[in-house]
C-alpha atoms as a PDB file:
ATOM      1  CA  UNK A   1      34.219 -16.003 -17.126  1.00  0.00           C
ATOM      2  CA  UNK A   2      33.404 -12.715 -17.290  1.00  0.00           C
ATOM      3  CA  UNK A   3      31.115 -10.336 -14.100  1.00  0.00           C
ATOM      4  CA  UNK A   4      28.026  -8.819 -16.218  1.00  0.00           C
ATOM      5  CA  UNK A   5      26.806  -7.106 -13.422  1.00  0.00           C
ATOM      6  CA  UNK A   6      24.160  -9.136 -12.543  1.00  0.00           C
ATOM      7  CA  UNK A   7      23.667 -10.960  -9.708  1.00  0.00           C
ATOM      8  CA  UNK A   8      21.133 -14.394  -9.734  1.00  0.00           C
ATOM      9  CA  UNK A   9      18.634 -15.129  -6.739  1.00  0.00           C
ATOM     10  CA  UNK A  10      20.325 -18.869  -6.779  1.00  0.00           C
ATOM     11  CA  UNK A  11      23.516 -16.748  -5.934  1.00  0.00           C
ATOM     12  CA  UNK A  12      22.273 -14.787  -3.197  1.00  0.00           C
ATOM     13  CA  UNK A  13      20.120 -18.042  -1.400  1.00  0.00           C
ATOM     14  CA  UNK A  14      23.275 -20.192  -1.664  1.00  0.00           C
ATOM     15  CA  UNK A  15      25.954 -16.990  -0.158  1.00  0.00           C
ATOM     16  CA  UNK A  16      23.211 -16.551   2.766  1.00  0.00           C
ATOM     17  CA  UNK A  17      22.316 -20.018   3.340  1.00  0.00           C
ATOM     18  CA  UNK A  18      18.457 -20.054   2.080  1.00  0.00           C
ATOM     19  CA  UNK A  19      17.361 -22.585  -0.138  1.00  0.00           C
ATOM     20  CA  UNK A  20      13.518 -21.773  -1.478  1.00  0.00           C
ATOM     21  CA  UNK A  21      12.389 -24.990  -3.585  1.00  0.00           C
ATOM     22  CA  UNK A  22      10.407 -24.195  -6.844  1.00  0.00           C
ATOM     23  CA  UNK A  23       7.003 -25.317  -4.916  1.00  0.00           C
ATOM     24  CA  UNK A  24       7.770 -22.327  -2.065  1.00  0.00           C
ATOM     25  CA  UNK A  25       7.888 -19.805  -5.037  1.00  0.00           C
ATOM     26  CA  UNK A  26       4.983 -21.499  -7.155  1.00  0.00           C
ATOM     27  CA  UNK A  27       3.233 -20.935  -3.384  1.00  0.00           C
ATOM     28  CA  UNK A  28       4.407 -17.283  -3.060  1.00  0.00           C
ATOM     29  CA  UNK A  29       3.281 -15.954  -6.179  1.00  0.00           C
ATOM     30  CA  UNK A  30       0.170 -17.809  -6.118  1.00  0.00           C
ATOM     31  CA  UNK A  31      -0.953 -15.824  -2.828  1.00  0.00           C
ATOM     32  CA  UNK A  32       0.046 -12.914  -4.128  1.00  0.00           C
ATOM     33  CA  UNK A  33      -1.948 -13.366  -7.421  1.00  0.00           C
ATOM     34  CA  UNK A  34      -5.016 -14.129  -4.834  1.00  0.00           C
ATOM     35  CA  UNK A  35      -4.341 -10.738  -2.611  1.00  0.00           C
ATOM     36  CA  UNK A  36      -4.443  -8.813  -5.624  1.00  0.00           C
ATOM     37  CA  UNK A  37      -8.255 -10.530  -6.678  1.00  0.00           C
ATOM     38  CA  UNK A  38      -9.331  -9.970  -3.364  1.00  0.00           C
ATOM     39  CA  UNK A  39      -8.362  -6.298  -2.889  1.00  0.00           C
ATOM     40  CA  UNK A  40      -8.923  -4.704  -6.399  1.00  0.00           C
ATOM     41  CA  UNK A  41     -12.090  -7.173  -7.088  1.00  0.00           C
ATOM     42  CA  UNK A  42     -14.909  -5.158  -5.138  1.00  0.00           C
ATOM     43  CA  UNK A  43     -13.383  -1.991  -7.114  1.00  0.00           C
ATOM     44  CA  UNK A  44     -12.628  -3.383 -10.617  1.00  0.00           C
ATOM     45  CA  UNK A  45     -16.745  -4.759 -10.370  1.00  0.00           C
ATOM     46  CA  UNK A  46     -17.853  -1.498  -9.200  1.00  0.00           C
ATOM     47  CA  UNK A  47     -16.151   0.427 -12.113  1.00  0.00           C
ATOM     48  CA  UNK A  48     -17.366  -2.354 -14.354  1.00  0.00           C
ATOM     49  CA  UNK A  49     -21.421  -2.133 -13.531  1.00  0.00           C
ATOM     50  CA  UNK A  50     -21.107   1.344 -13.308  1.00  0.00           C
ATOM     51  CA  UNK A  51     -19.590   1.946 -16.508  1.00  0.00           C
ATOM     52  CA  UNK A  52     -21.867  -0.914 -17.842  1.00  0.00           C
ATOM     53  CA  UNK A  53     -25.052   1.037 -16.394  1.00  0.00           C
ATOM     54  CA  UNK A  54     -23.873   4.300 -17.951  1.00  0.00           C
ATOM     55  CA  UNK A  55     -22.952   2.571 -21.516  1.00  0.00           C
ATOM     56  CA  UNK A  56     -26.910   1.049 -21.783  1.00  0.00           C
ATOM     57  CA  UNK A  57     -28.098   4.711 -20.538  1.00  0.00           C
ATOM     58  CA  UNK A  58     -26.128   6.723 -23.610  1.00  0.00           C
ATOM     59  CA  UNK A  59     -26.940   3.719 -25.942  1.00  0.00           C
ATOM     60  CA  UNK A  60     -30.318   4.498 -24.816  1.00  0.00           C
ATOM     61  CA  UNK A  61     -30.549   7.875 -25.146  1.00  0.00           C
ATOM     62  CA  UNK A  62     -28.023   8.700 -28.110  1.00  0.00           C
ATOM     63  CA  UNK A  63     -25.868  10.872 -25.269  1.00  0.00           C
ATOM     64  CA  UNK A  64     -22.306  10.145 -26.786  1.00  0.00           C
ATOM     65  CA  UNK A  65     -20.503  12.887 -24.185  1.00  0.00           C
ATOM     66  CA  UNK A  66     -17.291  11.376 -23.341  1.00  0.00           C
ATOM     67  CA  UNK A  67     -17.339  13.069 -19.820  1.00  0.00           C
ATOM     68  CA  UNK A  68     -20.647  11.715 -18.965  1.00  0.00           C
ATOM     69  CA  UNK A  69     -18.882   8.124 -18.822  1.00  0.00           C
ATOM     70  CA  UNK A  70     -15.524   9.552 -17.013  1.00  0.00           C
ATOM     71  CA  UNK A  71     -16.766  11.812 -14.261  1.00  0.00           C
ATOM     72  CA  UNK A  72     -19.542   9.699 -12.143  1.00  0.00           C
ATOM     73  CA  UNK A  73     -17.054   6.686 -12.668  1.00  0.00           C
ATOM     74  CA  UNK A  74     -14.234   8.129 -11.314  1.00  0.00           C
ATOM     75  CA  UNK A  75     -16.011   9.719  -8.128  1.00  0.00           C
ATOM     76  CA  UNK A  76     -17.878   6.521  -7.316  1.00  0.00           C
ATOM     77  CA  UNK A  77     -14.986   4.306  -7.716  1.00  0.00           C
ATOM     78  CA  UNK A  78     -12.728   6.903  -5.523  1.00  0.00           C
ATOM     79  CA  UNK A  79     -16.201   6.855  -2.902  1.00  0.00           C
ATOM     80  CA  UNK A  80     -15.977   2.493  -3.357  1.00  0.00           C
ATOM     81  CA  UNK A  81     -11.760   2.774  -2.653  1.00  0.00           C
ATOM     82  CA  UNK A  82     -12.894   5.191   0.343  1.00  0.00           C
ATOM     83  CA  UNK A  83     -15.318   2.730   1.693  1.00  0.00           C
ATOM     84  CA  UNK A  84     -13.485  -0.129   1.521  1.00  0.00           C
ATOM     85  CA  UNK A  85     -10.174   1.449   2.522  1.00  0.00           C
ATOM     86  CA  UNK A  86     -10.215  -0.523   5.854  1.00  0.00           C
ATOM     87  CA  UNK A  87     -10.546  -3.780   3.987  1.00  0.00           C
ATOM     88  CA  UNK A  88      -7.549  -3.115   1.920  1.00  0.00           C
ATOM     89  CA  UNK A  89      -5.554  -1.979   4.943  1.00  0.00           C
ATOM     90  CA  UNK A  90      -5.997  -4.658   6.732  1.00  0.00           C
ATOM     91  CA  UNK A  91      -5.479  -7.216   3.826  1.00  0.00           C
ATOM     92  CA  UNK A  92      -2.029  -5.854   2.958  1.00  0.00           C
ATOM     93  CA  UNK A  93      -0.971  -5.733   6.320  1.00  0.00           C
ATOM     94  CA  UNK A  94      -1.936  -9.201   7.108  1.00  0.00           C
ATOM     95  CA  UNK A  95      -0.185 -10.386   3.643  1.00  0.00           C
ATOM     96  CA  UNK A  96       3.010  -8.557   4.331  1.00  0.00           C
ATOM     97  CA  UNK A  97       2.924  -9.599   8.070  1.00  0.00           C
ATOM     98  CA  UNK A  98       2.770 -12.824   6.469  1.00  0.00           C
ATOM     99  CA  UNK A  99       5.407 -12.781   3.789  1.00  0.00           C
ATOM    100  CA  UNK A 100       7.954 -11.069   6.734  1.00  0.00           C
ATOM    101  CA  UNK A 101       7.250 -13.922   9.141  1.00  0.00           C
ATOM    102  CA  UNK A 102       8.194 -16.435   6.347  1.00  0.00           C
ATOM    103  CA  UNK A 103      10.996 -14.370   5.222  1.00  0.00           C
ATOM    104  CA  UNK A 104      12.077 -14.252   9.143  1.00  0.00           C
ATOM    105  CA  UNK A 105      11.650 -18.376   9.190  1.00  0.00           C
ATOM    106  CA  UNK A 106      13.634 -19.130   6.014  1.00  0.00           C
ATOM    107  CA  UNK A 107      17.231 -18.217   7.605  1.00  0.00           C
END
């Protein structure tokens, strides 16, 4: 059998002596589909009423500039990520934290 260069995570677990079962990595990516919701929801739903509100106004008034839409929704969504900076500080670090201290408690 030939080396192709690559290099399986089966291989690695078994060489280092960590054996993840297929619920711990259903669990893993599930919370890290959920951090993702939870940090970039406030500013995806933001962007999304704002460029909602400013779609009705230039159906509204016939105003088809292309930088009308653009400019006020990138400076209130940079204002919203400002904001709530703290928020997504603090809910990285706590995920991370967490995924080390697993990490740490799987060897």
């Amino acid at each position: 059998m030939e080396y192709d260069g690559r290099i399986s995570s089966k291989h690695i677990c078994n060489t280092i002596g960590i054996e993840m079962g297929f619920e711990d990595n259903i669990e893993m990516i599930s919370l890290a589909f959920w951090q993702v919701l939870k940090l970039a929801g406030p500013v995806l739903v933001v962007a999304l009423l704002i460029g909602l509100t400013i779609g009705i106004i230039q159906a509204a008034t016939s105003i088809n500039e292309m930088t009308l839409s653009f400019v006020p929704k990138v400076i209130i969504v940079i204002l919203t990520i400002a904001i709530f900076s703290n928020y997504l500080i603090l809910g990285l670090s706590d995920y991370f934290m967490f995924i080390f201290e697993r990490v740490a408690t799987l060897g």
